[in-house]
Protein backbone atom coordinates (compact mmCIF):
# COMPACT_ATOMS: atom_id res chain seq x y z
CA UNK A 1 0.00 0.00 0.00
CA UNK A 2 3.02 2.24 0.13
CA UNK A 3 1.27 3.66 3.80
CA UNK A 4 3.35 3.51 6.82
CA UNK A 5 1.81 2.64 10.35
CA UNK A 6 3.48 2.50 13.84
CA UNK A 7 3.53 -0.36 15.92
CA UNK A 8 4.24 -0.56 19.61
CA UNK A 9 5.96 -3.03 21.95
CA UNK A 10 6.96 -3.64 25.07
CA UNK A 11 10.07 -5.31 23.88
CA UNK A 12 11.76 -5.41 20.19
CA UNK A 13 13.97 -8.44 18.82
CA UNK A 14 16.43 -7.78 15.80
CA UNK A 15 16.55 -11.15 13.78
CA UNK A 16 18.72 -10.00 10.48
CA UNK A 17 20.80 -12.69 9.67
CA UNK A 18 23.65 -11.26 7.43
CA UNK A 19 21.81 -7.55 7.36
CA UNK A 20 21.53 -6.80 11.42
CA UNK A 21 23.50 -4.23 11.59
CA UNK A 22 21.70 -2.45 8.82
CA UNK A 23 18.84 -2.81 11.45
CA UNK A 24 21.06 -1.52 14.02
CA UNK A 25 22.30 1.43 12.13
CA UNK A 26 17.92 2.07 12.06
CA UNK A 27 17.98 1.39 16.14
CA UNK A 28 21.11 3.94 16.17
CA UNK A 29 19.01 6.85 14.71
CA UNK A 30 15.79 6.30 16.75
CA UNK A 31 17.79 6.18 19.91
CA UNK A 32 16.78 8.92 22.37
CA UNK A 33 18.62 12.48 21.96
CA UNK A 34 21.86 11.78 24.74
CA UNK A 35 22.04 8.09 24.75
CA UNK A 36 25.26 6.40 24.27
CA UNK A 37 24.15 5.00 20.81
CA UNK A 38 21.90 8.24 19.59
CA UNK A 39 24.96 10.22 17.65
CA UNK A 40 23.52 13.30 18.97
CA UNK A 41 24.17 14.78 22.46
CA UNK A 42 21.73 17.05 24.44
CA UNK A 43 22.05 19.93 22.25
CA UNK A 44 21.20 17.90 19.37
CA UNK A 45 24.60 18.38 18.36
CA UNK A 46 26.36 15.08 16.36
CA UNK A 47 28.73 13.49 18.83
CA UNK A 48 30.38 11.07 16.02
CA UNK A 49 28.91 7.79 17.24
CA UNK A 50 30.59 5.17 15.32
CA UNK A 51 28.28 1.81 15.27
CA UNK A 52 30.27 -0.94 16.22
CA UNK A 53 29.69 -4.18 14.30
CA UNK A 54 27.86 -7.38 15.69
CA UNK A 55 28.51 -9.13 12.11
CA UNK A 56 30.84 -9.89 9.89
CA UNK A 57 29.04 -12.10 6.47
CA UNK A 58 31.09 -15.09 4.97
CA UNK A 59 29.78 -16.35 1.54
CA UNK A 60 29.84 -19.45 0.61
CA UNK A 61 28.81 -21.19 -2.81
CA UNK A 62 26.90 -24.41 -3.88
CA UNK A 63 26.14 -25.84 -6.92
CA UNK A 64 23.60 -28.80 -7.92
CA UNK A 65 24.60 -31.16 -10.24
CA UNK A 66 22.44 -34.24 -12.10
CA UNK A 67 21.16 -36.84 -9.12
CA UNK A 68 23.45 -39.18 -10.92
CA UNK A 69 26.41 -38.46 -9.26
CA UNK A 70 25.53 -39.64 -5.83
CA UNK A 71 23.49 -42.32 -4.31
CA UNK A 72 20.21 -41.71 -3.21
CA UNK A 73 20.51 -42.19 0.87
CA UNK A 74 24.60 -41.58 0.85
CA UNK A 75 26.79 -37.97 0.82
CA UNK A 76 30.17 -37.51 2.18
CA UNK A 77 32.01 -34.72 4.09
CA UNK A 78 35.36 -34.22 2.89
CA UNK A 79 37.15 -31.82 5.33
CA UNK A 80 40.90 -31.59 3.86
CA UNK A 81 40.35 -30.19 0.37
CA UNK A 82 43.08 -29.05 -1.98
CA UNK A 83 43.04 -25.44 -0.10
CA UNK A 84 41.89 -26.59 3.59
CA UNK A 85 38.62 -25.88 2.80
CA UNK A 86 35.42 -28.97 3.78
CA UNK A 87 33.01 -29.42 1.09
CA UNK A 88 29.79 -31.68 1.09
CA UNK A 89 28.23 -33.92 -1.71
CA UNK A 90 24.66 -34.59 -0.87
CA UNK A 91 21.97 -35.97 -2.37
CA UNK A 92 19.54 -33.07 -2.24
CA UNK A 93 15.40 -33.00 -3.82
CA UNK A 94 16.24 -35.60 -6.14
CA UNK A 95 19.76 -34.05 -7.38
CA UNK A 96 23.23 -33.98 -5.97
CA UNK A 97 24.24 -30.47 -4.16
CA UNK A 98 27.72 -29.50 -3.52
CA UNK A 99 29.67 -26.97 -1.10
CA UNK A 100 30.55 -24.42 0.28
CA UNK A 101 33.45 -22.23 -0.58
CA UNK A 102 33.78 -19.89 2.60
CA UNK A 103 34.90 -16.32 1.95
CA UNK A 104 35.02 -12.96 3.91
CA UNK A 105 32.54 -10.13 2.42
CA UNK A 106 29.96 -8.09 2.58
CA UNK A 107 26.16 -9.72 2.54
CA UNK A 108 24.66 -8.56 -0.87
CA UNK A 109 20.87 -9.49 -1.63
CA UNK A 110 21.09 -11.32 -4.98
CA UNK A 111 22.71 -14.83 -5.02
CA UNK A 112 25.40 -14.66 -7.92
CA UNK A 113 28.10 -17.27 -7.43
CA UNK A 114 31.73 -16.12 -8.64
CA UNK A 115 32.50 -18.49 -11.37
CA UNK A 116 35.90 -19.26 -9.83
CA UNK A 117 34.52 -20.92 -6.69
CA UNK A 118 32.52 -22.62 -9.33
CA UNK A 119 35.51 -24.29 -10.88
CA UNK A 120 37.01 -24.87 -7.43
CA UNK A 121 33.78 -27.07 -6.63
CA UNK A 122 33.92 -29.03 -10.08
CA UNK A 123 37.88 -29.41 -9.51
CA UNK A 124 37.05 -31.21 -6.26
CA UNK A 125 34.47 -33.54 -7.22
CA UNK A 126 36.79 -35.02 -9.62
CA UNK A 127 38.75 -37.17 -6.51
CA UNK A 128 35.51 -38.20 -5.19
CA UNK A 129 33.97 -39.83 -7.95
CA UNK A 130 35.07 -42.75 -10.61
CA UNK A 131 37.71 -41.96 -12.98
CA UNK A 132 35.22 -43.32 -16.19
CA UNK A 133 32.85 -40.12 -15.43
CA UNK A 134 33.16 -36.56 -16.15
CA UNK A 135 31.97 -33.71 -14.32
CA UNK A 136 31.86 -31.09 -16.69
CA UNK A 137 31.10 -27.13 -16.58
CA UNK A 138 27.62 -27.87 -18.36
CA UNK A 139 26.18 -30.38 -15.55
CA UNK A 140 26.06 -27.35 -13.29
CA UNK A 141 22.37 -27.24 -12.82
CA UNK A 142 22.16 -24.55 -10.87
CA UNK A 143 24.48 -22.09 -8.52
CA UNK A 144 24.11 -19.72 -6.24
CA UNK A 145 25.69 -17.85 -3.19
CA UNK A 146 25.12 -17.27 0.17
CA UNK A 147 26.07 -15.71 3.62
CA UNK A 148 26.91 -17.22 7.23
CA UNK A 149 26.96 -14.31 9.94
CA UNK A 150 29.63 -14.44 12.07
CA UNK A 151 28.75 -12.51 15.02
CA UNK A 152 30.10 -11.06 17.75
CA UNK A 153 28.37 -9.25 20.93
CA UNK A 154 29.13 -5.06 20.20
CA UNK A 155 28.17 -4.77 23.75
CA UNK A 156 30.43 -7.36 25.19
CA UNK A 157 33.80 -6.65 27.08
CA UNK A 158 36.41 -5.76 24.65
CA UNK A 159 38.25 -9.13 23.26
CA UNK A 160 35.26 -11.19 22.17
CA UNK A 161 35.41 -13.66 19.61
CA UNK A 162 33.63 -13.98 15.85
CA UNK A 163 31.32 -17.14 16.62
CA UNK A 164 29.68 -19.24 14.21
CA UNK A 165 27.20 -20.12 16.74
CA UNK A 166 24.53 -17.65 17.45
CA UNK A 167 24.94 -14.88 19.80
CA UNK A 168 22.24 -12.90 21.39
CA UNK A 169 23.00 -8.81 22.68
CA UNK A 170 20.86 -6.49 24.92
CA UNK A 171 21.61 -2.80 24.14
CA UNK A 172 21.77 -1.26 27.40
CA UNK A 173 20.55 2.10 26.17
CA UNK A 174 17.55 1.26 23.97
CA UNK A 175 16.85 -2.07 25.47
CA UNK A 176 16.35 -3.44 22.36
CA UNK A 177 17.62 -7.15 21.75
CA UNK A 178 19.22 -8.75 18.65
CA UNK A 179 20.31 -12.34 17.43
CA UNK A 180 22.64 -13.31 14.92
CA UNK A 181 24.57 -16.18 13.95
CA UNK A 182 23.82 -19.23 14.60
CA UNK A 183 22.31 -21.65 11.10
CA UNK A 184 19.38 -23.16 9.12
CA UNK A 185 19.58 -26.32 11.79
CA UNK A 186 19.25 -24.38 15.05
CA UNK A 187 16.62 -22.04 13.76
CA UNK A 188 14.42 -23.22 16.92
CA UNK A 189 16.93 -23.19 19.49
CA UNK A 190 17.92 -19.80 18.45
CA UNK A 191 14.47 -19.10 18.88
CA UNK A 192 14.16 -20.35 21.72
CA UNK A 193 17.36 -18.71 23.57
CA UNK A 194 16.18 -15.30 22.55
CA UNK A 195 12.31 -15.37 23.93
CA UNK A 196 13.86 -17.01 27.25
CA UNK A 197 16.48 -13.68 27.77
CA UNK A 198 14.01 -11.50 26.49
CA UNK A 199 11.59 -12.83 28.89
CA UNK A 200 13.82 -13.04 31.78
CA UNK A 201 15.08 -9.67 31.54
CA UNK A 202 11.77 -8.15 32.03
CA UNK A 203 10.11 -7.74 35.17
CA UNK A 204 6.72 -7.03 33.81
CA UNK A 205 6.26 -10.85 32.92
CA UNK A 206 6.71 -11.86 36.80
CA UNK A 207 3.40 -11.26 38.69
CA UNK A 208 2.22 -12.52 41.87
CA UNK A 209 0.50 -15.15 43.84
CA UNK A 210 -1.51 -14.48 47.13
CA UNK A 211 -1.30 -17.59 49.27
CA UNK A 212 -4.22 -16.68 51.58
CA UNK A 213 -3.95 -19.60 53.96
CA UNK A 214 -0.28 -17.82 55.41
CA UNK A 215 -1.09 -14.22 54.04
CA UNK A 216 2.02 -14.09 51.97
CA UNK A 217 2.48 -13.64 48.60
CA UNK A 218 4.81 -15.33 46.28
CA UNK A 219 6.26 -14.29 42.30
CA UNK A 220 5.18 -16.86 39.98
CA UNK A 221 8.13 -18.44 37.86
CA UNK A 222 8.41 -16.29 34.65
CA UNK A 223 7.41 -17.82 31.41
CA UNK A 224 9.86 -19.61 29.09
CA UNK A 225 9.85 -20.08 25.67
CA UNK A 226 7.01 -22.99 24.43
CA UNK A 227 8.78 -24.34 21.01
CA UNK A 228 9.53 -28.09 22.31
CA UNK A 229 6.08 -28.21 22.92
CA UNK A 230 4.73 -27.18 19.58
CA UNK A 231 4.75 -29.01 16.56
CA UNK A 232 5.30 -27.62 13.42
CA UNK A 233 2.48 -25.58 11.39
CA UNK A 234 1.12 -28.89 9.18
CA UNK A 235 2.01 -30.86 12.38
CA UNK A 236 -1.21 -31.96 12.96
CA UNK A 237 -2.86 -34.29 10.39
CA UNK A 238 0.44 -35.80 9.38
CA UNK A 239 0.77 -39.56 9.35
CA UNK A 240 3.19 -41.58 7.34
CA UNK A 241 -0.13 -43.40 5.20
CA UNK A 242 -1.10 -39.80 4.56
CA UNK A 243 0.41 -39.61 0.47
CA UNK A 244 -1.51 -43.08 0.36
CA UNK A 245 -4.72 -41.13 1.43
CA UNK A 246 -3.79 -38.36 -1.29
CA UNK A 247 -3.51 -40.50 -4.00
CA UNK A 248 -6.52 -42.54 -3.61
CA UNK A 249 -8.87 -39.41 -2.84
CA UNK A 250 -7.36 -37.27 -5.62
CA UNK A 251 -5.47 -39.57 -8.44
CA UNK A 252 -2.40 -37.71 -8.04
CA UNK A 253 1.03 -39.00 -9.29
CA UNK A 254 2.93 -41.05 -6.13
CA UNK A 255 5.84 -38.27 -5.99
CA UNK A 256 4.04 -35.16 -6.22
CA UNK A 257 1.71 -36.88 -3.56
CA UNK A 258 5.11 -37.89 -1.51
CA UNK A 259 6.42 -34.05 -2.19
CA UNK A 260 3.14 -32.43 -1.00
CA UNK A 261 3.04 -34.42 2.45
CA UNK A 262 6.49 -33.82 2.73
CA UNK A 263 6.10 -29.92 2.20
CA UNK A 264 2.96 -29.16 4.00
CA UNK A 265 2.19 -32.27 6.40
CA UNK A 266 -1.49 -32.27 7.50
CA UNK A 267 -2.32 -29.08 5.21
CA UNK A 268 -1.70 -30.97 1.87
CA UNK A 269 -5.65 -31.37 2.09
CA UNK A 270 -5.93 -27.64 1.84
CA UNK A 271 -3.40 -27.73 -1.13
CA UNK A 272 -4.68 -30.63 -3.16
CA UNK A 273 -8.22 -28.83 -2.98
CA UNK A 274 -7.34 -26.71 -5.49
CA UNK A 275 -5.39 -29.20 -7.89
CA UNK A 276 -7.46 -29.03 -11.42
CA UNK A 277 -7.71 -31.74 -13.76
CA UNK A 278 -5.14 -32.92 -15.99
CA UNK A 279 -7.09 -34.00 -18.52
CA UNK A 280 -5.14 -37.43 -18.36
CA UNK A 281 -6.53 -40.94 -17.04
CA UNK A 282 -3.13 -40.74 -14.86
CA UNK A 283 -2.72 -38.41 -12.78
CA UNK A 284 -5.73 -37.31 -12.63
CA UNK A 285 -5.25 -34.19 -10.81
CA UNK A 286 -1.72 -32.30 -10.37
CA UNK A 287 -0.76 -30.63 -12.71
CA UNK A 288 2.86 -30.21 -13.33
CA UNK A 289 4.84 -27.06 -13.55
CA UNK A 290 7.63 -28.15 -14.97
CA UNK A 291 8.42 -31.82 -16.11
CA UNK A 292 10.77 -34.31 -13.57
CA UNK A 293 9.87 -31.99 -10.60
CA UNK A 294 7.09 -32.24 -8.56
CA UNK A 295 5.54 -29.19 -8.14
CA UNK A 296 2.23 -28.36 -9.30
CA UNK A 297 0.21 -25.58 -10.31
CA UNK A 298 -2.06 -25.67 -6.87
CA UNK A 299 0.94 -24.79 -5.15
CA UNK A 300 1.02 -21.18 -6.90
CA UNK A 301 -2.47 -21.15 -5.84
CA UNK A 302 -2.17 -22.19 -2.29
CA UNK A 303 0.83 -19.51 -1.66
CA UNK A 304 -0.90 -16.68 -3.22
CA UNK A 305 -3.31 -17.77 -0.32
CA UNK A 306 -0.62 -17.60 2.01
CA UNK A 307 0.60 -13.93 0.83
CA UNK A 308 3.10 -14.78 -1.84
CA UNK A 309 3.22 -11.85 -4.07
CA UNK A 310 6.28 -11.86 -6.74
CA UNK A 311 6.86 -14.70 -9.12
CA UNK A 312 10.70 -15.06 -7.06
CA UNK A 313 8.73 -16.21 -4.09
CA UNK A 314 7.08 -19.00 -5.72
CA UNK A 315 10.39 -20.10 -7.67
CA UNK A 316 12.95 -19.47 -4.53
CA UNK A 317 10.62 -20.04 -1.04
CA UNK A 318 7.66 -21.31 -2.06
CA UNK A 319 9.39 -24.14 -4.63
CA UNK A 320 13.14 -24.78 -4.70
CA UNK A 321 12.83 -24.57 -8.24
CA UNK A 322 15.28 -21.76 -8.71
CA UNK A 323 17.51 -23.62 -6.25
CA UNK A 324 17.05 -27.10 -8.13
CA UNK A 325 17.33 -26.16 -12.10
CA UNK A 326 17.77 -22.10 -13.04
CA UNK A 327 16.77 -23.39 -16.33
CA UNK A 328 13.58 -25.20 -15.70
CA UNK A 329 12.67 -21.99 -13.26
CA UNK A 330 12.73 -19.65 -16.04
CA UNK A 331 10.48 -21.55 -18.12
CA UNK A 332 8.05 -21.68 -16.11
CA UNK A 333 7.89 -17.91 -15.33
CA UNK A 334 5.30 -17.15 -18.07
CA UNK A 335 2.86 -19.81 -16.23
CA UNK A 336 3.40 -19.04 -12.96
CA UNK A 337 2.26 -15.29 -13.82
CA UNK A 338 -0.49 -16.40 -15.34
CA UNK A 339 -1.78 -18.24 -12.43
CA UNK A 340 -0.43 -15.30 -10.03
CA UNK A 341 -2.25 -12.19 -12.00
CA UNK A 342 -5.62 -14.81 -12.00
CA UNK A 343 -6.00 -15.08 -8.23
CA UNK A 344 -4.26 -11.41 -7.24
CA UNK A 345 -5.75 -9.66 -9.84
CA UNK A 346 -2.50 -8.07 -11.69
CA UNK A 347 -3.10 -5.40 -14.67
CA UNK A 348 -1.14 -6.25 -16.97
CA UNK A 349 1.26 -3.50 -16.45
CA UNK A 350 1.74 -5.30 -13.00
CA UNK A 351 2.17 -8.88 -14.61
CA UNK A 352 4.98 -7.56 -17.17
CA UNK A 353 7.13 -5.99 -14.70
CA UNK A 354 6.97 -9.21 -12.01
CA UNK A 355 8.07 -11.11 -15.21
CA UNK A 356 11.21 -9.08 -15.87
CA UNK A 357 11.74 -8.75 -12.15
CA UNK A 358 11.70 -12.94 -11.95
CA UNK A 359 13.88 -13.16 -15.26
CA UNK A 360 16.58 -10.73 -13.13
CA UNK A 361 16.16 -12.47 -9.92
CA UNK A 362 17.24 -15.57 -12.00
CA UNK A 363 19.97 -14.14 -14.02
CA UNK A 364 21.81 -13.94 -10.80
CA UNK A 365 22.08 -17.96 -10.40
CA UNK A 366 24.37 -19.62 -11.93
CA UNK A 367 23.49 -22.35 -14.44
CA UNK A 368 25.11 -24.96 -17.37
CA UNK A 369 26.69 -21.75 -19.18
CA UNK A 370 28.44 -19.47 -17.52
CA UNK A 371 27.40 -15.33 -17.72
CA UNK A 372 28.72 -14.12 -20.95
CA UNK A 373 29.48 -10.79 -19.79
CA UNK A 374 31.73 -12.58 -17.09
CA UNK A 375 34.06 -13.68 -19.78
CA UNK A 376 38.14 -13.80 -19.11
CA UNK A 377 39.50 -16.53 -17.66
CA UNK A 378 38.37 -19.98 -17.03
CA UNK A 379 40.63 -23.03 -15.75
CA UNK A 380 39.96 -26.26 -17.35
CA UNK A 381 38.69 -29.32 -15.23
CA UNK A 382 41.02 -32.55 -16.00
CA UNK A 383 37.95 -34.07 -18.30
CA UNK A 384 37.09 -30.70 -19.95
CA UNK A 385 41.09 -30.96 -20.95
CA UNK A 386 40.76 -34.26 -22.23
CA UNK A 387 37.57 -33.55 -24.39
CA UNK A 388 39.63 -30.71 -25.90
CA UNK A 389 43.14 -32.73 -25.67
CA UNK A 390 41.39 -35.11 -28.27
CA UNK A 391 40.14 -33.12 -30.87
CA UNK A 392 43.27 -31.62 -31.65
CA UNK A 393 45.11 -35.01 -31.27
CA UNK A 394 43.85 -36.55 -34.40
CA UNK A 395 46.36 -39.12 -34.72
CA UNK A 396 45.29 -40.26 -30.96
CA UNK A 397 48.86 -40.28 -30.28
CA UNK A 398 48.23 -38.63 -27.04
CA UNK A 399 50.75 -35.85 -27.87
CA UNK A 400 50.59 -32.66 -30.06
CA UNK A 401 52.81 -32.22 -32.92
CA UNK A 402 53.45 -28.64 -34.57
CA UNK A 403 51.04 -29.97 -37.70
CA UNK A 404 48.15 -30.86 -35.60
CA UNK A 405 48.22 -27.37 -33.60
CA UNK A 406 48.05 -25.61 -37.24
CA UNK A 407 45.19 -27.77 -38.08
CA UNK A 408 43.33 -26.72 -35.50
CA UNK A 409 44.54 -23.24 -35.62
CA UNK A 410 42.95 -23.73 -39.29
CA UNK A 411 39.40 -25.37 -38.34
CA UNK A 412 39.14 -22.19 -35.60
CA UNK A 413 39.17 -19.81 -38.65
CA UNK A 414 42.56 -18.66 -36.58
CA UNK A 415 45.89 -19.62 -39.18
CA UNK A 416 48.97 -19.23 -37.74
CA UNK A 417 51.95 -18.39 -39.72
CA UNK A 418 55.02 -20.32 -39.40
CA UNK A 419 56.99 -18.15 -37.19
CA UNK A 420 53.50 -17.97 -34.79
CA UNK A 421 53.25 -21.51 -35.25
CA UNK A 422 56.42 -21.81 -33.66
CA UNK A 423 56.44 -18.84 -31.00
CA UNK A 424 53.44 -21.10 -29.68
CA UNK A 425 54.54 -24.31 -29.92
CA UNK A 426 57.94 -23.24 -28.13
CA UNK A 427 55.71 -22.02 -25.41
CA UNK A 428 53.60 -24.84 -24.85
CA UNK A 429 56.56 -27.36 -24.95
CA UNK A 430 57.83 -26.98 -22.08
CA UNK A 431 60.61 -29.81 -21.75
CA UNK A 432 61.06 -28.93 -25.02
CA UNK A 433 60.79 -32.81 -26.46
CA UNK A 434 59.40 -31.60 -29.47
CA UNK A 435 55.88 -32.91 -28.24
CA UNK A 436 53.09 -31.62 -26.07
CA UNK A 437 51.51 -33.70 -23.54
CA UNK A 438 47.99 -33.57 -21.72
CA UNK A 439 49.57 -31.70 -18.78
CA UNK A 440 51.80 -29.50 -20.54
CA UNK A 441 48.52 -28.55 -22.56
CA UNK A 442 46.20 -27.36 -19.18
CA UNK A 443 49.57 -25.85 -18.05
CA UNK A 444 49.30 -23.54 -20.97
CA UNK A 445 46.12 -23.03 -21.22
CA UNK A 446 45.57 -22.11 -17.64
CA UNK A 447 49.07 -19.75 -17.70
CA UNK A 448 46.85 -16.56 -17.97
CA UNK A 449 48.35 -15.70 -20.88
CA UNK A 450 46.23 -14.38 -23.74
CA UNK A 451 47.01 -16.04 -27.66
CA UNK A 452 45.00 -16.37 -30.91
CA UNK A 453 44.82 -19.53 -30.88
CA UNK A 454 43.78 -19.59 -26.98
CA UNK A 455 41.12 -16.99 -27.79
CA UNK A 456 39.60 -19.63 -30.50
CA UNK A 457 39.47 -22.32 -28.36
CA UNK A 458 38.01 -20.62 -25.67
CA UNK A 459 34.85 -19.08 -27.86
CA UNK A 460 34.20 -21.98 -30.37
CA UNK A 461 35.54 -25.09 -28.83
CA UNK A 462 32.97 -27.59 -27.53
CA UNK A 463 33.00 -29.57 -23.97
CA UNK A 464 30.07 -31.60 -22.89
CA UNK A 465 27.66 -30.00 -25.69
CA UNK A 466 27.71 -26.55 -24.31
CA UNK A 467 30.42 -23.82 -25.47
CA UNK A 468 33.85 -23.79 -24.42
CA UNK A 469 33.38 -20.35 -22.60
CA UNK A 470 35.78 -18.73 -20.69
CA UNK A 471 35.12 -16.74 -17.43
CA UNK A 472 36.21 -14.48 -14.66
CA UNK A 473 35.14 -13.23 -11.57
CA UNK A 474 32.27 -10.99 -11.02
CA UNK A 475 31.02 -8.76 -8.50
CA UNK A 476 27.55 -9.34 -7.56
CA UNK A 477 24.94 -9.99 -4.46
CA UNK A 478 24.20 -13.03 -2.86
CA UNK A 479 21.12 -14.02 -0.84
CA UNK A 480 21.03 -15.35 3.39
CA UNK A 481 20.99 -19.40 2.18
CA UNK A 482 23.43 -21.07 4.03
C-alpha cells in the first residue's frame, strides 16, 4: 500500500541474519537524543557515534549437479580439500548439491556465485567420484551464493570472539535485543534462547501469587519459551499413510503426492483442494509445472493464499525450483504469472514488470553456461582438458605435434603463420621434447596468458555439448541461504 503505520511493543527483537547491523544502524538513529548510541548529544549536536559491528558475512557457494552423481541415501564430508577448505556432496530433492566455498565479504541481496569458486567445486568432485565419469562445466544445474553471519556481541567486554554459533546482545541504552549467527539447523533453538532472555530480563512478565492460607504472597516463575512443545504448522494431520490417502482421494502422481506431504504435512488437504484436472486418465489431478519436478500448479495457488506476491517467491521459497534447475525456473515464469495475476488480480502492467523482475532475480544464479558478460579466464577441469586434448590429437597419439596445432589453428578460422606456429609451440613445450603432452597442454592453457589460438578455443571449442566459454570473476549480491 506504500502507507506507513506504527507499531508498539513492550520489547523489540532484531533477527537479520547477514543484514543486522543495517537494522542496528535504524535502532542507532531512533535512539533517544543523549544516549550512548543516539549520535547526537543534548544539544542535538552530532557526537560522532561510530556503530560498532555485531557481524561480519562469509559467503559461501553451492552448486547442484544431475542426481546421478551420488546415491540416493549416501553424501560424504570431505574436510581436507586441496586449499583446507570442507566441502559436502549430498543428495539433495532428487539431485546432488555441492559446497561451500567460505569467503570474507559483505552480505549482498542477490545470489550470484563467482564463477571461480565454481571451478574450485567441479575441480574437487573429480577425486571423489570414478575416474570413467566426467563432471563437466555444463552439468552445473544450478548455482548460487550465500552468507553465514559471524557474530560477535558489540556490547560485550572488549576481546570477544567472531562465533559461528549464534549470539544474542541487549543494548543497554535502547533495550532493544538482537540475534545473529547461529544456522538453518538451530533455527528453533535460536528461537528459543532469545524469547527465554528476552523474557527473563523483564520484570513485567513476573506477577504474583496471594497464598491466603499464610497471608504471603509469592512471584510466579516467569514464562519460558514454548517451542519443544509445539509441533510444526502442518504438524497436525500428518501420518506416514497420509500420500496413500492423497492418492486414492485425488489420483495424483505417487511423488508429487510424496512431495506435497512432505512440504505441507497435515495441510496438503488444503493444497490438493485446489489441484485441477489434468485431462489425463493418470494423474488425474496435479498438474505439473515443470516436467521431472514435482511441483504443481495448486501450489502457486495455495501460496498466493498464504501472501506470496512476486513470481521469485514462488520459484525461490515457495518451490526450490530456482535452487534445483535455473533453467527449468525460467520456463516456467510465463505460467506461474499467469496463475499469479488470475488469483491477485494483476493489470497487466503489474504482470509484465513481475516477469522481468523474476527473469533478473534468475539471471543472478548460476546455471550450465556461464554469464557471458563474465568472460576472461576460465581453468579447465582434468575431463574438460581431455575432451579438448582429443580433438586436436587426431592421430590419438596422445601428444601434439606442430602440424596438428596448425590444423586446428585452421578449423578455428585462426591460421597461424610459421613463425606464430612456432612462438606457440615453443611455449607450450615446455621440456622442449618436441611434443606436447595432456599436462603441458592445461599448463598452458591455464598460464593466464592471452594467444590467438587460446582466444579460438576458448569461444568456439565444444565440452560436454555446451560452449567452451571462458570466465572471470564478477562482482555481484548473494542471498542469506546457508
Amino acid at each position: 500500500s506504500g502507507k506507513d503505520f506504527e507499531v508498539y511493543a513492550k520489547k523489540v527483537i532484531f533477527a537479520g541474519g547477514p543484514f543486522t547491523d543495517g537494522l542496528r544502524e535504524l535502532e542507532l538513529t531512533a535512539a533517544p537524543t543523549g544516549s550512548s548510541i543516539s549520535g547526537k548529544d543534548d544539544n542535538n549536536n552530532n557526537n560522532n557515534t561510530e556503530l560498532q559491528k555485531a557481524v561480519h558475512g562469509a559467503s559461501g557457494s553451492h552448486i547442484v549437479l544431475p542426481g546421478y552423481y551420488a546415491p540416493n541415501h549416501m553424501g560424504l564430508l570431505d574436510y581436507n580439500t586441496s586449499d583446507g577448505r570442507f566441502l559436502f556432496f549430498l543428495p539433495w530433492q532428487g539431485s546432488v548439491i555441492v559446497g561451500t566455498t567460505d569467503k570474507k565479504c559483505e552480505a549482498e541481496t542477490l545470489p550470484y556465485p563467482p564463477e571461480d569458486e565454481i571451478q574450485w567445486m567441479l575441480k574437487e568432485c573429480e577425486k571423489y567420484l570414478s575416474h570413467n565419469l566426467k563432471v563437466r562445466r555444463s552439468d552445473v544445474l544450478s548455482a548460487w551464493r550465500g552468507w553465514r553471519p559471524l557474530a560477535a556481541d558489540p556490547n560485550a567486554p572488549p576481546g570477544g570472539q567472531v562465533s559461528r554459533d549464534h549470539v544474542i546482545s541487549t543494548n543497554p541504552d535502547t533495550g532493544v535485543t538482537f540475534i545473529a549467527g547461529g544456522k538453518w539447523t538451530t533455527w528453533r533453538e535460536m528461537a528459543q534462547d532469545v524469547l527465554d532472555k528476552v523474557l527473563s530480563e523483564n520484570n513485567e512478565y513476573a506477577t504474583e501469587d496471594h497464598d491466603n492460607s499464610k497471608g504471603k504472597s509469592k512471584s510466579s516463575p516467569i514464562p519460558k519459551c514454548n517451542t519443544l512443545h509445539l509441533s510444526l504448522h502442518g504438524g497436525k494431520g500428518w501420518s506416514e499413510s497420509l500420500p496413500v490417502q492423497v492418492i486414492q482421494k485425488y489420483g495424483i502422481e505417487q511423488t508429487v503426492a510424496e512431495h506435497l506431504v512432505r512440504t505441507y504435512g497435515g495441510r496438503v488437504w488444503e493444497v490438493v483442494e485446489l489441484c485441477r484436472p489434468t485431462g489425463k486418465r493418470w494423474p488425474r489431478h496435479g498438474i505439473l509445472l515443470s516436467q521431472h519436478f514435482p511441483y504443481i500448479e495448486a501450489e502457486v495457488r495455495f501460496a498466493c493464499r498464504e501472501y506470496a506476491c512476486t513470481i521469485e517467491d514462488i520459484l525461490s521459497r515457495r518451490t526450490r525450483l530456482a535452487f534445483l534447475n535455473r533453467d527449468a525456473a525460467e520456463e516456467v515464469i510465463p505460467r506461474v504469472a499467469d496463475i499469479m495475476a488470475e488469483e491477485l488480480g494483476w493489470s497487466r502492467k503489474t504482470k509484465a514488470e513481475q516477469i522481468r523482475a523474476a527473469r533478473e532475480y534468475l539471471a543472478s544464479y548460476g546455471g550450465r553456461i556461464p554469464h557471458e558478460d563474465d568472460l576472461e579466464v576460465r581453468l579447465l577441469t582434468h575431463e574438460d582438458a581431455m575432451d579438448v586434448f582429443r580433438d586436436i590429437d587426431t592421430d590419438g597419439s596422445g601428444f601434439l605435434d606442430q602440424q596438428e596445432i596448425k590444423d586446428m589453428a585452421t578449423r578455428l578460422g585462426r591460421p597461424l603463420s610459421e613463425e606464430q606456429l612456432k612462438s606457440l609451440f615453443d611455449t607450450m613445450d615446455k621440456d622442449r621434447n618436441g611434443r606436447i603432452d595432456v599436462e603441458e597442454f592445461i599448463d598452458w592453457y591455464n598460464d593466464g596468458a592471452e594467444t590467438i589460438f587460446k582466444g579460438g578455443l576458448q569461444r568456439k571449442m565444444t565440452v560436454g555439448g555446451e560452449k567452451w566459454l571462458t570466465t572471470r570473476k564478477k562482482g555481484g549480491g548473494g542471498s542469506f541461504l546457508g
